[in-house]
C-alpha atoms as a PDB file:
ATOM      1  CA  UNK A   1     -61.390 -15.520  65.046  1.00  0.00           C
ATOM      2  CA  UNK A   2     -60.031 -12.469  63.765  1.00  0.00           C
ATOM      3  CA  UNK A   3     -56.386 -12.794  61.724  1.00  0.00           C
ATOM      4  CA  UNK A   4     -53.996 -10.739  63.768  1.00  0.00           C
ATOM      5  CA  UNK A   5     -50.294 -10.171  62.767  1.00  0.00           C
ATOM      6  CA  UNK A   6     -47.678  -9.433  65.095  1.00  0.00           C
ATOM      7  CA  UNK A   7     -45.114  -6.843  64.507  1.00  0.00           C
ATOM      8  CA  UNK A   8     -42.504  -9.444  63.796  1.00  0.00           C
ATOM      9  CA  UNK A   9     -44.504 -10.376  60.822  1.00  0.00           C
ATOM     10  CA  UNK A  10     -45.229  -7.036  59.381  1.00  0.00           C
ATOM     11  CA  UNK A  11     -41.231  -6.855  59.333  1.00  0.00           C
ATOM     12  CA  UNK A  12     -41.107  -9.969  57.945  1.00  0.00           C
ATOM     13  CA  UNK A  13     -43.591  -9.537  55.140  1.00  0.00           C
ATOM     14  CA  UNK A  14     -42.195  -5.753  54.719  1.00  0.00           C
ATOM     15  CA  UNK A  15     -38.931  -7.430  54.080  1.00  0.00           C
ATOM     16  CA  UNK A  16     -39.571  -9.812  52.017  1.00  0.00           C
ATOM     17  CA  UNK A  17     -41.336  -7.175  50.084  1.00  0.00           C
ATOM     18  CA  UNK A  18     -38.445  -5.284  49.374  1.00  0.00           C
ATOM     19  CA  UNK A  19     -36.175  -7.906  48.685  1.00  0.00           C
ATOM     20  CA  UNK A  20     -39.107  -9.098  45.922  1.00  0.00           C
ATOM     21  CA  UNK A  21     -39.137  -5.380  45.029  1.00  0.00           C
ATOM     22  CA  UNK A  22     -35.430  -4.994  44.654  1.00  0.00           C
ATOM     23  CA  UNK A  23     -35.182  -8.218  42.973  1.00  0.00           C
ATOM     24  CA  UNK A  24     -37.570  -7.174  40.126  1.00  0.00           C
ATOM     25  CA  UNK A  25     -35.962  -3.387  39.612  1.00  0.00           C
ATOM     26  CA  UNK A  26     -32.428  -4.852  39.413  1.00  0.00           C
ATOM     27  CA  UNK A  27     -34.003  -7.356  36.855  1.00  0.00           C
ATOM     28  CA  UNK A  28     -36.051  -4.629  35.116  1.00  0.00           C
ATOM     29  CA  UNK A  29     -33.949  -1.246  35.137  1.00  0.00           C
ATOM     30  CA  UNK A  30     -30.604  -1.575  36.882  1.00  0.00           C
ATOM     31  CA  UNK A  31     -29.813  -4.765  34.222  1.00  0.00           C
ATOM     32  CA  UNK A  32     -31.054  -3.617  31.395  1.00  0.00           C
ATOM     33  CA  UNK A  33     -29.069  -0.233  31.932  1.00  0.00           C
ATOM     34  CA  UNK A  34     -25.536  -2.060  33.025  1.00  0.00           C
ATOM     35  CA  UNK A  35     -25.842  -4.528  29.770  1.00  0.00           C
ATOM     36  CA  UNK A  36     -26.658  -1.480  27.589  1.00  0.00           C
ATOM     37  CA  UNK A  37     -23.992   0.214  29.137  1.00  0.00           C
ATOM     38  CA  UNK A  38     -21.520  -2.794  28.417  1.00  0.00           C
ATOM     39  CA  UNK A  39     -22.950  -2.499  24.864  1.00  0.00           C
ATOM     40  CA  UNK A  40     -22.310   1.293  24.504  1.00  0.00           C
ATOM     41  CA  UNK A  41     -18.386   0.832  25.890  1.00  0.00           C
ATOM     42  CA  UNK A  42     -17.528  -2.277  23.148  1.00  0.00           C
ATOM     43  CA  UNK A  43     -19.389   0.398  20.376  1.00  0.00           C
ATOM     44  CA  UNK A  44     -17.187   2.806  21.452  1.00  0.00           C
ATOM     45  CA  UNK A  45     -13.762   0.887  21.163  1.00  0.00           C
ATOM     46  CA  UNK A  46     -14.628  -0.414  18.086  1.00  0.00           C
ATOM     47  CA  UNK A  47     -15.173   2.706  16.803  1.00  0.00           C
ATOM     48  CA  UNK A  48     -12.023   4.438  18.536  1.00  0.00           C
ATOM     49  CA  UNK A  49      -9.989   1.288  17.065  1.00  0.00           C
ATOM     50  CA  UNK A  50     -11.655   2.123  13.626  1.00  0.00           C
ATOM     51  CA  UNK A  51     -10.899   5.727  13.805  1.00  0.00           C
ATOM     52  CA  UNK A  52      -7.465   4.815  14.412  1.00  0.00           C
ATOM     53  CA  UNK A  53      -7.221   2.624  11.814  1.00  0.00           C
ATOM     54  CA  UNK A  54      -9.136   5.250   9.088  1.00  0.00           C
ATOM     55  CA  UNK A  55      -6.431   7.618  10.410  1.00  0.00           C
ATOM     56  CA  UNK A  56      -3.779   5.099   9.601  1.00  0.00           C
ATOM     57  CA  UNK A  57      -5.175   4.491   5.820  1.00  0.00           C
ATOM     58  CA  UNK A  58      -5.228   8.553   5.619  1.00  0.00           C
ATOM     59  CA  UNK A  59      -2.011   8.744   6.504  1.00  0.00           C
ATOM     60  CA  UNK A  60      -0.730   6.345   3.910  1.00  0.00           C
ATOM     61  CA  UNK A  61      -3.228   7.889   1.181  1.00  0.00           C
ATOM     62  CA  UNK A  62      -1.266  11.675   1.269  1.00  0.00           C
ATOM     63  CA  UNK A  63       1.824   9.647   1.561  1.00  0.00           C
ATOM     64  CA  UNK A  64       1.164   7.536  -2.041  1.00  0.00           C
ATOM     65  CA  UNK A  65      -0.196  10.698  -2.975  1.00  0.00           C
ATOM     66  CA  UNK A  66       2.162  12.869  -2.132  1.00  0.00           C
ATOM     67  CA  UNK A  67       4.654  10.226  -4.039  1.00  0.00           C
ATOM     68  CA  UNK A  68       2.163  10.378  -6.989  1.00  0.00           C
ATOM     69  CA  UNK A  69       2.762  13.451  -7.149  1.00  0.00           C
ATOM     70  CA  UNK A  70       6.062  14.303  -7.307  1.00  0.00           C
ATOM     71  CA  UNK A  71       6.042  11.334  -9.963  1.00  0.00           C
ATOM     72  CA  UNK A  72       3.728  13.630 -11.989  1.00  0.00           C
ATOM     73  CA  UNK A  73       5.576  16.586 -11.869  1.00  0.00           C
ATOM     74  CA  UNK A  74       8.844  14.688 -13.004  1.00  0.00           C
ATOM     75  CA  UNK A  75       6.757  13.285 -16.022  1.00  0.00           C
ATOM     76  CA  UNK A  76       5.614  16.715 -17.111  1.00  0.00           C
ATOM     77  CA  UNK A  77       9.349  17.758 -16.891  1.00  0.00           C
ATOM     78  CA  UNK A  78      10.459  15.370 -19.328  1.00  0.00           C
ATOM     79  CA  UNK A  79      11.767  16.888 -22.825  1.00  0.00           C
ATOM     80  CA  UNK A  80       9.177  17.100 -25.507  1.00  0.00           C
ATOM     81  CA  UNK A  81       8.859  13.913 -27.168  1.00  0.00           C
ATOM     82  CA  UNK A  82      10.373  11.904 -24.638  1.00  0.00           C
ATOM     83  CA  UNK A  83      10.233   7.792 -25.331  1.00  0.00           C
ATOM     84  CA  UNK A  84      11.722   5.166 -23.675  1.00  0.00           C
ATOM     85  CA  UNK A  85      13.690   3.540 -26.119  1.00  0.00           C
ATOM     86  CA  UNK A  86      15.914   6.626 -27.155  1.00  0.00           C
ATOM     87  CA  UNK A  87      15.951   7.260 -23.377  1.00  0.00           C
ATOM     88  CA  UNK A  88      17.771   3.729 -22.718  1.00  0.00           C
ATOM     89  CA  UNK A  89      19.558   4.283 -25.664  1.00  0.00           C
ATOM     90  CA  UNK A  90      21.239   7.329 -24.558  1.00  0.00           C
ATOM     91  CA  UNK A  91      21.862   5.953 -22.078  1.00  0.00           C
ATOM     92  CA  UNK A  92      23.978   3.310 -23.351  1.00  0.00           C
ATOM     93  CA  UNK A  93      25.681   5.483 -25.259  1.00  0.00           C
ATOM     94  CA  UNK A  94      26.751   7.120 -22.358  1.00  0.00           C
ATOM     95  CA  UNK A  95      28.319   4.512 -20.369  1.00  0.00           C
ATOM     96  CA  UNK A  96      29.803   3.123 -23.485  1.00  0.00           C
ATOM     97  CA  UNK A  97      27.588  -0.077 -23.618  1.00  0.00           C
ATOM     98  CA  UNK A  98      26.124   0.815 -26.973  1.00  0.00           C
ATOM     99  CA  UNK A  99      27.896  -1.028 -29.365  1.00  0.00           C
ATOM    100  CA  UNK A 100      27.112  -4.482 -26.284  1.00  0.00           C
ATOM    101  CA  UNK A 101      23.273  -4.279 -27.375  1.00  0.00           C
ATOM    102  CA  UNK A 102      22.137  -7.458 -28.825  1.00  0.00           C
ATOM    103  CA  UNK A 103      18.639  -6.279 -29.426  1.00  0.00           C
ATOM    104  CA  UNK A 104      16.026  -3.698 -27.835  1.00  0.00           C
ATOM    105  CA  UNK A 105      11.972  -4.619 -27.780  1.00  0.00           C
ATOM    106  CA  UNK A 106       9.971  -2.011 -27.076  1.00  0.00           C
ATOM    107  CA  UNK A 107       6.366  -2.500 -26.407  1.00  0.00           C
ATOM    108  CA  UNK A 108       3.416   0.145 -25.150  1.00  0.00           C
ATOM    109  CA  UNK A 109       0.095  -1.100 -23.256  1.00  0.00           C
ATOM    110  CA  UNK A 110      -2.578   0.644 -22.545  1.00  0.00           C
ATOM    111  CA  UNK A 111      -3.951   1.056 -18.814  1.00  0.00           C
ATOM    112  CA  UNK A 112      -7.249   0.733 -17.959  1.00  0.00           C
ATOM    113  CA  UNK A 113      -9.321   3.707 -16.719  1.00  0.00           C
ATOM    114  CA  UNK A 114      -6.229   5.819 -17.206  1.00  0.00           C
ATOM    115  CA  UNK A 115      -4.896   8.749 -18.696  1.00  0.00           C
ATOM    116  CA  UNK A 116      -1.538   6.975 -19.196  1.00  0.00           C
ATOM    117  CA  UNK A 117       0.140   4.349 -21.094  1.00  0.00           C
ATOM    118  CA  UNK A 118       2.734   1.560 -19.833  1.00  0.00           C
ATOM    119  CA  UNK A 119       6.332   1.817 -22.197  1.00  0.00           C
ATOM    120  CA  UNK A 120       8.394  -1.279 -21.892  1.00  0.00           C
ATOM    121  CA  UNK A 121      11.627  -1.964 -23.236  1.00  0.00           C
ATOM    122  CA  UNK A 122      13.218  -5.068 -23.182  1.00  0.00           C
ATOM    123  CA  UNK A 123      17.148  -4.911 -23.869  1.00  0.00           C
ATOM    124  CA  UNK A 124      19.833  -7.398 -24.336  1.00  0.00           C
ATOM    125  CA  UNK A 125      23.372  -6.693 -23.809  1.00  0.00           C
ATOM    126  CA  UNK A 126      26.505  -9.054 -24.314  1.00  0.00           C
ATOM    127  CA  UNK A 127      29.440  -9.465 -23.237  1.00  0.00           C
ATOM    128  CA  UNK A 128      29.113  -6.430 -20.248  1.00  0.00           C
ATOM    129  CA  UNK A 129      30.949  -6.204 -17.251  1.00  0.00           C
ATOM    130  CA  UNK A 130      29.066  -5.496 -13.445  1.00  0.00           C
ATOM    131  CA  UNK A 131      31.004  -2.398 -13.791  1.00  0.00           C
ATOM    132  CA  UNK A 132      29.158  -1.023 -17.101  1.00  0.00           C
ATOM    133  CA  UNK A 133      25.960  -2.991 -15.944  1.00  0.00           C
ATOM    134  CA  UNK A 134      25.833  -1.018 -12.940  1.00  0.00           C
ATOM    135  CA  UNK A 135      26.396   2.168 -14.102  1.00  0.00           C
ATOM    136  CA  UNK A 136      23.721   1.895 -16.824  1.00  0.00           C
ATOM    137  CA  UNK A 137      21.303   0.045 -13.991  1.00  0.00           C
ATOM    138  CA  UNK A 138      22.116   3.133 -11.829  1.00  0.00           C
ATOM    139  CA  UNK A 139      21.410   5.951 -14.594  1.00  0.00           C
ATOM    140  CA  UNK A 140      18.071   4.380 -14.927  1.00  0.00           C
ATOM    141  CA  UNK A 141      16.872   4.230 -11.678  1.00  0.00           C
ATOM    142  CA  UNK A 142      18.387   8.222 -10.446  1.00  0.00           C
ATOM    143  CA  UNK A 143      17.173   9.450 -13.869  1.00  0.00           C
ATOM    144  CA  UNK A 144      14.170  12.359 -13.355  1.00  0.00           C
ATOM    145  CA  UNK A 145      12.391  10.392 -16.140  1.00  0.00           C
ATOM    146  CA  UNK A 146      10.278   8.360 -13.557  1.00  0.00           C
ATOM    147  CA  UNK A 147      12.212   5.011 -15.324  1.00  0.00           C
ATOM    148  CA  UNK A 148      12.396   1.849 -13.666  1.00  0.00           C
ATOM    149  CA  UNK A 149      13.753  -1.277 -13.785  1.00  0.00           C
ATOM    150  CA  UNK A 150      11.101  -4.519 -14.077  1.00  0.00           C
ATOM    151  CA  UNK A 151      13.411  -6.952 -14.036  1.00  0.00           C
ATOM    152  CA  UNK A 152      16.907  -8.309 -14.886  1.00  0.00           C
ATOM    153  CA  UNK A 153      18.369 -12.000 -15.944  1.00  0.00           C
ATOM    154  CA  UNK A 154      22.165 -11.692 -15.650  1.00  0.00           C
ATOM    155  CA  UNK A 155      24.196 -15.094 -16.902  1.00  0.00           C
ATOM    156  CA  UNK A 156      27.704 -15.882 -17.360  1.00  0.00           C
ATOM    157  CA  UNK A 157      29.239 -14.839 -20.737  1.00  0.00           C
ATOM    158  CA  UNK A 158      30.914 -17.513 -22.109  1.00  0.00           C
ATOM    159  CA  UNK A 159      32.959 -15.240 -24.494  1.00  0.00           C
ATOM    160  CA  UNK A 160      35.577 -13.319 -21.875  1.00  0.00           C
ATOM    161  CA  UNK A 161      36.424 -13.683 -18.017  1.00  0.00           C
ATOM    162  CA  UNK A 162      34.835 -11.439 -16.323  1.00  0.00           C
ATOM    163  CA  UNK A 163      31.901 -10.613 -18.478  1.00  0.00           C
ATOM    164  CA  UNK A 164      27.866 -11.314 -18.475  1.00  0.00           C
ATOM    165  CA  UNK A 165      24.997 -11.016 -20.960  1.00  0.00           C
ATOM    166  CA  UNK A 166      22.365  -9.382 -19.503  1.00  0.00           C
ATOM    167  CA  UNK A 167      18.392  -9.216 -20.144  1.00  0.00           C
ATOM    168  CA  UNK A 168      16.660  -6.281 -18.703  1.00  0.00           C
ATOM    169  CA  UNK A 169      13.335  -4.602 -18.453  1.00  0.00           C
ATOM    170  CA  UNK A 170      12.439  -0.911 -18.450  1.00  0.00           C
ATOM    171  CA  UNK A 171       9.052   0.730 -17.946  1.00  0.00           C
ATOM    172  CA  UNK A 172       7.651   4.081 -17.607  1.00  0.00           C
ATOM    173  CA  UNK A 173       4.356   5.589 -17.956  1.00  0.00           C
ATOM    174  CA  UNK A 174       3.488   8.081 -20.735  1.00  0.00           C
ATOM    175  CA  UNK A 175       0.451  10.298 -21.119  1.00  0.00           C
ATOM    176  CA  UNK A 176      -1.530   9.223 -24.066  1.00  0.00           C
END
């Protein structure tokens, strides 16, 4: 007896067909291509977030830089022969604190893979009032000498009303 198929079948078997046929390209091309695609899109906002950031760091590199700079140029304009400790000592001078000074320690270190030294003075002054210790604190800091002030220890002098001793550090670079 001869196999016969009735038209109902051939649908049925040309249906299934497809459906087997659409089954295995979705699983063959269309996934593949909508993972990759996923793939492609997280690449590409990890590298726009990256980008970002690089244009962030640039940003801050020509600012420090820029500061860098402007810190050079006010070294080079410093008088010939220009060293901390007569620097701070002027300056004492000026605001009248000179005869105050207790002592004055300079020291000089050498920084590595530099053309520049580190000049530190430390200086003691007694018997100062905020007044005079913030005048002098202020001349250091505004000078164009590219000074600053490390640190301070301020205590109660036990000599007047009114007065401190005070322990401060200066630094600056120099060329070598």
């Amino acid at each position: 007896m001869p196999f016969t198929v009735t038209k109902r079948e051939k649908y049925a078997v040309w249906i299934a067909g497809g459906l087997i046929a659409a089954v295995i390209v979705s699983q063959v091309v269309i996934s593949p291509l909508v993972d990759k695609r996923r793939q492609l899109n997280r690449q590409l906002a990890a590298q726009a977030r990256a980008l970002k950031e690089m244009h962030v760091f640039k940003a801050e590199y020509e600012g420090i830089k820029k500061r860098a700079d402007a810190e050079r140029a006010k070294m080079s304009g410093r008088s010939q022969g220009f060293t901390l400790f007569s620097f701070l000592d002027t300056l004492a001078g000026q605001v009248g604190l000179k005869d105050r000074i207790a002592y004055m320690k300079p020291s000089k270190t050498t920084v590595e893979n530099s053309p520049y030294s580190m000049s530190v003075v430390e200086t003691k002054l007694q018997s100062i009032t905020m007044k005079q210790l913030t005048a002098y604190l202020y001349r250091i800091e505004t000078s164009e000498n590219v000074v600053r002030v490390k640190g301070l220890s301020i205590s109660k002098s036990g000599k007047q009303d009114g007065t401190v001793d005070a322990v401060l550090m200066a630094e600056t670079l120099d060329t070598r």
